[in-house]
Protein backbone atom coordinates (compact mmCIF):
# COMPACT_ATOMS: atom_id res chain seq x y z
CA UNK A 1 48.57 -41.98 -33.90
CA UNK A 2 48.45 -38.66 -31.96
CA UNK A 3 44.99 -37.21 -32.36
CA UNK A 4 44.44 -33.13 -32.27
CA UNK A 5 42.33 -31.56 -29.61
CA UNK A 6 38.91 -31.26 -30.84
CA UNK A 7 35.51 -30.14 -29.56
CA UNK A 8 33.01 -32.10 -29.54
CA UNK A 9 30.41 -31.59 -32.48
CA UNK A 10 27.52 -31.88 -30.18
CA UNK A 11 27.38 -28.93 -28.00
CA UNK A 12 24.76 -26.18 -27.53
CA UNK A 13 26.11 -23.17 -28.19
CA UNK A 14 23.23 -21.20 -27.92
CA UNK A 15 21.69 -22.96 -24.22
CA UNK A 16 25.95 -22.47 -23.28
CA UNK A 17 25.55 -18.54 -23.54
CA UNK A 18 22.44 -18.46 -22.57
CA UNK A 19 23.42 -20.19 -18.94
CA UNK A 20 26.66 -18.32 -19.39
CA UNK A 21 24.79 -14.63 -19.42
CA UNK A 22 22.71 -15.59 -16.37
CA UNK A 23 25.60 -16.12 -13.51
CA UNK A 24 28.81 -15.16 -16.15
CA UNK A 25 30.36 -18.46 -15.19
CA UNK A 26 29.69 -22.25 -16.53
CA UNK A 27 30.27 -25.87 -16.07
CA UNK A 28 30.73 -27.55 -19.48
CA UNK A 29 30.93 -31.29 -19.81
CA UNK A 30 32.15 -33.05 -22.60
CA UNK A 31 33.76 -30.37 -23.99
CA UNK A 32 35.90 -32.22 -26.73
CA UNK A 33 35.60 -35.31 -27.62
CA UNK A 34 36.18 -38.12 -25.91
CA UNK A 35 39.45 -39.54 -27.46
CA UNK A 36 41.26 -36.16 -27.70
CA UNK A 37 40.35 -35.74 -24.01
CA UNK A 38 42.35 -38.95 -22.88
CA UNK A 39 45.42 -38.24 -24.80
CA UNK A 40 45.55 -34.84 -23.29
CA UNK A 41 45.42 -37.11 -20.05
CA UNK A 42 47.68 -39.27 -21.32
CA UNK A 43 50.22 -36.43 -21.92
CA UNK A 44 50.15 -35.10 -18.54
CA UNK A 45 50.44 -38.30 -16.87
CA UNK A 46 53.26 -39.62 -18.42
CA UNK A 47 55.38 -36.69 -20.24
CA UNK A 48 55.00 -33.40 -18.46
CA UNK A 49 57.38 -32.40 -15.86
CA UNK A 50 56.27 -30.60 -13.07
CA UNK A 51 57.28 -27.77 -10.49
CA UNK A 52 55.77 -26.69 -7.22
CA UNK A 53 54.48 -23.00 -7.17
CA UNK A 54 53.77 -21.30 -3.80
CA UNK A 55 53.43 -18.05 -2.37
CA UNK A 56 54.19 -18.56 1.10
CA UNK A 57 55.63 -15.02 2.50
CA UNK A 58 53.58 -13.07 -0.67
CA UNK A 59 56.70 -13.84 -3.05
CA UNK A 60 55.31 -16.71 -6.10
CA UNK A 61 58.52 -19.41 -5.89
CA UNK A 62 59.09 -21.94 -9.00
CA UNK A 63 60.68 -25.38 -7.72
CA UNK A 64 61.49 -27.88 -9.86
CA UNK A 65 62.77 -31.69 -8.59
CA UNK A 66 61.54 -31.05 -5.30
CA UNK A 67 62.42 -34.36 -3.06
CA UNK A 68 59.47 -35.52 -0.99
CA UNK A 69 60.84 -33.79 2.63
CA UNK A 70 61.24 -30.87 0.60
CA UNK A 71 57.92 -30.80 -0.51
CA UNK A 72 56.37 -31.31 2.94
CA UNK A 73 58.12 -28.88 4.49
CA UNK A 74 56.72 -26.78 1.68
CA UNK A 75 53.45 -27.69 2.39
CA UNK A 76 53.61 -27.06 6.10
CA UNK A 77 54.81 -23.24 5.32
CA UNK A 78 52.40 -22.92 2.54
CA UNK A 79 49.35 -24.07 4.68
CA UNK A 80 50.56 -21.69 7.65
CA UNK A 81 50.47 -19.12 5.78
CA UNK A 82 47.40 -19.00 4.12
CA UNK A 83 45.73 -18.70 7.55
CA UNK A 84 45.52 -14.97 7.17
CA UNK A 85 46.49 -14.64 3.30
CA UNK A 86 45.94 -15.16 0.07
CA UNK A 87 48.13 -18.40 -0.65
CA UNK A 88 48.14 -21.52 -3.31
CA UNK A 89 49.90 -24.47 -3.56
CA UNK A 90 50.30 -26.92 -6.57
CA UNK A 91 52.33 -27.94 -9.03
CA UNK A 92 52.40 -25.83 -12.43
CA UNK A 93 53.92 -26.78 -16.23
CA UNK A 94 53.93 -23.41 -17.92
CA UNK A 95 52.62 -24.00 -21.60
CA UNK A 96 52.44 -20.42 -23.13
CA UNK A 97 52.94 -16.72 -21.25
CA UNK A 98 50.67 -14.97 -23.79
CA UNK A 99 49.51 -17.14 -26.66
CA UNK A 100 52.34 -17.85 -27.97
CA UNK A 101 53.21 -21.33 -29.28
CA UNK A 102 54.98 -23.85 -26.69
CA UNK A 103 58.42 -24.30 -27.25
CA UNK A 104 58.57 -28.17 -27.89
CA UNK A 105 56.39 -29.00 -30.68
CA UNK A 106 57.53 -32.21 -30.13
CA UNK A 107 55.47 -32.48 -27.02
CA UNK A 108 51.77 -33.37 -27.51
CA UNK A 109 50.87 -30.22 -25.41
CA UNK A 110 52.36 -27.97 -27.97
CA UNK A 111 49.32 -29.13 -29.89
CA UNK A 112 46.80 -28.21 -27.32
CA UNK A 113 48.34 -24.75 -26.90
CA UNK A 114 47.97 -24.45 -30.82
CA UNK A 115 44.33 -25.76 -30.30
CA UNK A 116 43.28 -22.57 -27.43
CA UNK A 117 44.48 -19.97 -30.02
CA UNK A 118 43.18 -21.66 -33.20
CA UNK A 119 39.75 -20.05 -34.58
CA UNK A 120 37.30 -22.67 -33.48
CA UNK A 121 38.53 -22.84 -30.18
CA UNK A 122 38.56 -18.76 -29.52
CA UNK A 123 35.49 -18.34 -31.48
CA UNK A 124 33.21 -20.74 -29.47
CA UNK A 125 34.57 -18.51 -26.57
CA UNK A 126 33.46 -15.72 -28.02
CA UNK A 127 30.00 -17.17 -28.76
CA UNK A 128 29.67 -18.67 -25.27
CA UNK A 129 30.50 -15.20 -22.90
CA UNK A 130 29.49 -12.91 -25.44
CA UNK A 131 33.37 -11.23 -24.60
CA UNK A 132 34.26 -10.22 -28.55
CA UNK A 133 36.92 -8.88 -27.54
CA UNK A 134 38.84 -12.50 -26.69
CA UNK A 135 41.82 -12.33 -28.93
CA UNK A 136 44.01 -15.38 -27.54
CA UNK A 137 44.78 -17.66 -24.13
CA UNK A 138 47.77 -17.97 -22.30
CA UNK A 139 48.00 -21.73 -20.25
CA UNK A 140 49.28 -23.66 -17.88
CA UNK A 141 49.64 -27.34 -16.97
CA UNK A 142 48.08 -27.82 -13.17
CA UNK A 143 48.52 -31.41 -10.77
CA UNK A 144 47.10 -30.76 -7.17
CA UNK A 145 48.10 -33.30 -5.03
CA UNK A 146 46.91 -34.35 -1.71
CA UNK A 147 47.14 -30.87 0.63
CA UNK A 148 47.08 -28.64 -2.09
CA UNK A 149 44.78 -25.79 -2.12
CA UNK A 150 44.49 -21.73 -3.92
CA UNK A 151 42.44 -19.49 -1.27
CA UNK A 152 39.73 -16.96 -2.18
CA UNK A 153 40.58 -14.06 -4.70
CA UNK A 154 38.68 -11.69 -7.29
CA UNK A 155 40.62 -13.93 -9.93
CA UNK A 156 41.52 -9.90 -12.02
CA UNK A 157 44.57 -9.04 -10.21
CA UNK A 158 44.59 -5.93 -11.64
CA UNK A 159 45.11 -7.21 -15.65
CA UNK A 160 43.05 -5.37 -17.52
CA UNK A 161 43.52 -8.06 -20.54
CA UNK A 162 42.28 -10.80 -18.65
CA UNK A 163 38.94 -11.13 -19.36
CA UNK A 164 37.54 -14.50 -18.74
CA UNK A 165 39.32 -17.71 -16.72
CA UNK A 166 38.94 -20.81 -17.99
CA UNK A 167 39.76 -24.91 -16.59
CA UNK A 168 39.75 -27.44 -18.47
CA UNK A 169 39.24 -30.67 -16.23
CA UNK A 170 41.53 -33.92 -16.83
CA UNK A 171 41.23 -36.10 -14.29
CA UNK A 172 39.39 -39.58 -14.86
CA UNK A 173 37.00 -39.69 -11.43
CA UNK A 174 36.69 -37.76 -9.08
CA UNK A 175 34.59 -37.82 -5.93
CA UNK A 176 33.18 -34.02 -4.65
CA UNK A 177 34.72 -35.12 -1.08
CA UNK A 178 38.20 -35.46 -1.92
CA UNK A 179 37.87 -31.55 -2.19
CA UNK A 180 39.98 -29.34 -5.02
CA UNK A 181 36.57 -27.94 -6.47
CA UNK A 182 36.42 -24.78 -7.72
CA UNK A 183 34.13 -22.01 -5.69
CA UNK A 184 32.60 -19.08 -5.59
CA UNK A 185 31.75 -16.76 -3.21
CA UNK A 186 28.98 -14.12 -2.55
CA UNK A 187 30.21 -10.78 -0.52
CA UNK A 188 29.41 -12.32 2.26
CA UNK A 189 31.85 -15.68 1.85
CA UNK A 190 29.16 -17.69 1.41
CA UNK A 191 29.45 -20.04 -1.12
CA UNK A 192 27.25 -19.82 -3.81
CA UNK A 193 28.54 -22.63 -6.75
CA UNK A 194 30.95 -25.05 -6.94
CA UNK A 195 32.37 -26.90 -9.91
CA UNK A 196 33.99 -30.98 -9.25
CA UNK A 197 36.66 -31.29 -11.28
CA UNK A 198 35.09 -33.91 -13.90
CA UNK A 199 36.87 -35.49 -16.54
CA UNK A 200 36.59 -33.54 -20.45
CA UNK A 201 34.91 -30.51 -18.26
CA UNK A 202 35.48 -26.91 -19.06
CA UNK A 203 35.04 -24.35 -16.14
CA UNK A 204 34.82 -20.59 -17.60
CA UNK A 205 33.75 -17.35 -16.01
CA UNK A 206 34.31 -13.69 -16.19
CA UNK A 207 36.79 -11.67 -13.91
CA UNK A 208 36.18 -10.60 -11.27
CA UNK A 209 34.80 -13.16 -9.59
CA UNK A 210 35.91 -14.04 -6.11
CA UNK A 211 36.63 -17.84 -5.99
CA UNK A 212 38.72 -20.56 -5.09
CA UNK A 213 40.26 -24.01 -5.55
CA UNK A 214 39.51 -25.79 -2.10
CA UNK A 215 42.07 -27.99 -0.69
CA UNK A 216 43.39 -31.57 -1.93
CA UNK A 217 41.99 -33.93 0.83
CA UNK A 218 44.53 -36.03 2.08
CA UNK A 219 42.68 -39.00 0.98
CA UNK A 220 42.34 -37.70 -2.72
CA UNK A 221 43.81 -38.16 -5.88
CA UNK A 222 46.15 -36.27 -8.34
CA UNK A 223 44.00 -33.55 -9.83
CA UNK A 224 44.91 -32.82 -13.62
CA UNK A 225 44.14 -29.60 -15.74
CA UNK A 226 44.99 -26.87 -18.25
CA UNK A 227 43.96 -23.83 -16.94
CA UNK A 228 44.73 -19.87 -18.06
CA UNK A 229 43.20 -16.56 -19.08
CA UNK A 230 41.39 -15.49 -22.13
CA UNK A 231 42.70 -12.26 -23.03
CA UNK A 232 42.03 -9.54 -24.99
CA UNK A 233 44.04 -8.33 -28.08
């Protein structure tokens, strides 16, 4: 039996602003429970099909059933040109543009897209960034895979309806030196926090914020999430 994505009953709302309002970003672990957490795993793993997005020349790409030569030459453009740009490279499953429900409600994703824009999910928001004007989430499905990487950007991009980012973290272990953490920056590049993607973890923080994903090392794993905007009405 499928179970529905579910936070878990024991979090602090009220220590979760209150760390939220200091630094306007957060690390929150155990964020649903722990069974509705590994089927959202489960779901990735084994029935989501994926694409590889990349930027490489400033125009985003979309390629699905990439072979592996394909992919690596890919890579090799991808990684050249983020030298002196803004770049990413992973591989994306879009779930919903702009709250809307996913298309195959036969796939157990379509719940957890129902789930982001139900009112427990979108009010805890609210209560956690203080942002009452969070109407609904967009999503997608995320696997970075050995060499993948996003560089540093103010996360806005000019959207005025964005107004928080959120990542929800489903992959089972994860060691901080097989790199894809998420960081921030200070004005000076310095980094100033960075989040390891732990299993059941929810990254969220305001816009802007300059940040990044740092690279895949080439001895890590698969690195699974559902990340998107929360968005105004």
């Amino acid at each position: 039996m499928e179970l529905l994505p579910e936070l878990s009953p024991a979090l602090d709302r009220a220590a979760l602003a209150h760390t939220f309002s200091r630094g306007k970003r957060i690390h929150i672990t155990n964020v649903l429970t722990k069974l509705s957490a590994e089927q959202v795993y489960r779901s990735l793993v084994t029935e989501t099909e994926w694409s590889t997005v990349h930027n490489t020349g400033g125009k985003r790409a979309d390629l699905p059933s990439l072979s592996r030569d394909e992919r690596a030459r890919i890579s090799f453009a991808a990684w050249g040109w983020a030298r002196v740009n803004f770049a990413f490279l992973y591989d994306n499953h879009r779930l919903s543009h702009d709250g809307e429900p996913y298309a195959n409600q036969n796939h157990y994703l379509a719940k957890f897209v129902a789930f982001l824009n139900a009112p427990a999910f979108i009010g805890f928001m609210r209560e956690v960034t203080g942002l009452q004007a969070i109407g609904h989430a967009d999503a997608q499905a995320t696997l970075y895979r050995p060499g993948d990487f996003m560089t540093q950007h103010d996360a806005a991009a000019g959207d005025k309806s964005r107004l928080a980012a959120y990542e929800f973290s489903f992959t089972p272990s994860w060691a901080p030196d097989w790199g894809g953490l998420l960081e921030f920056l200070n004005e000076r590049g310095q980094i100033t926090t960075g989040y390891v993607p732990e299993f059941n973890s929810l990254n969220v923080f305001s816009v802007p914020q300059l940040n990044l994903v740092s690279q895949v090392s080439t001895f890590g794993g698969p690195r699974y999430s559902i990340s998107g905007w929360l968005r105004s009405f």
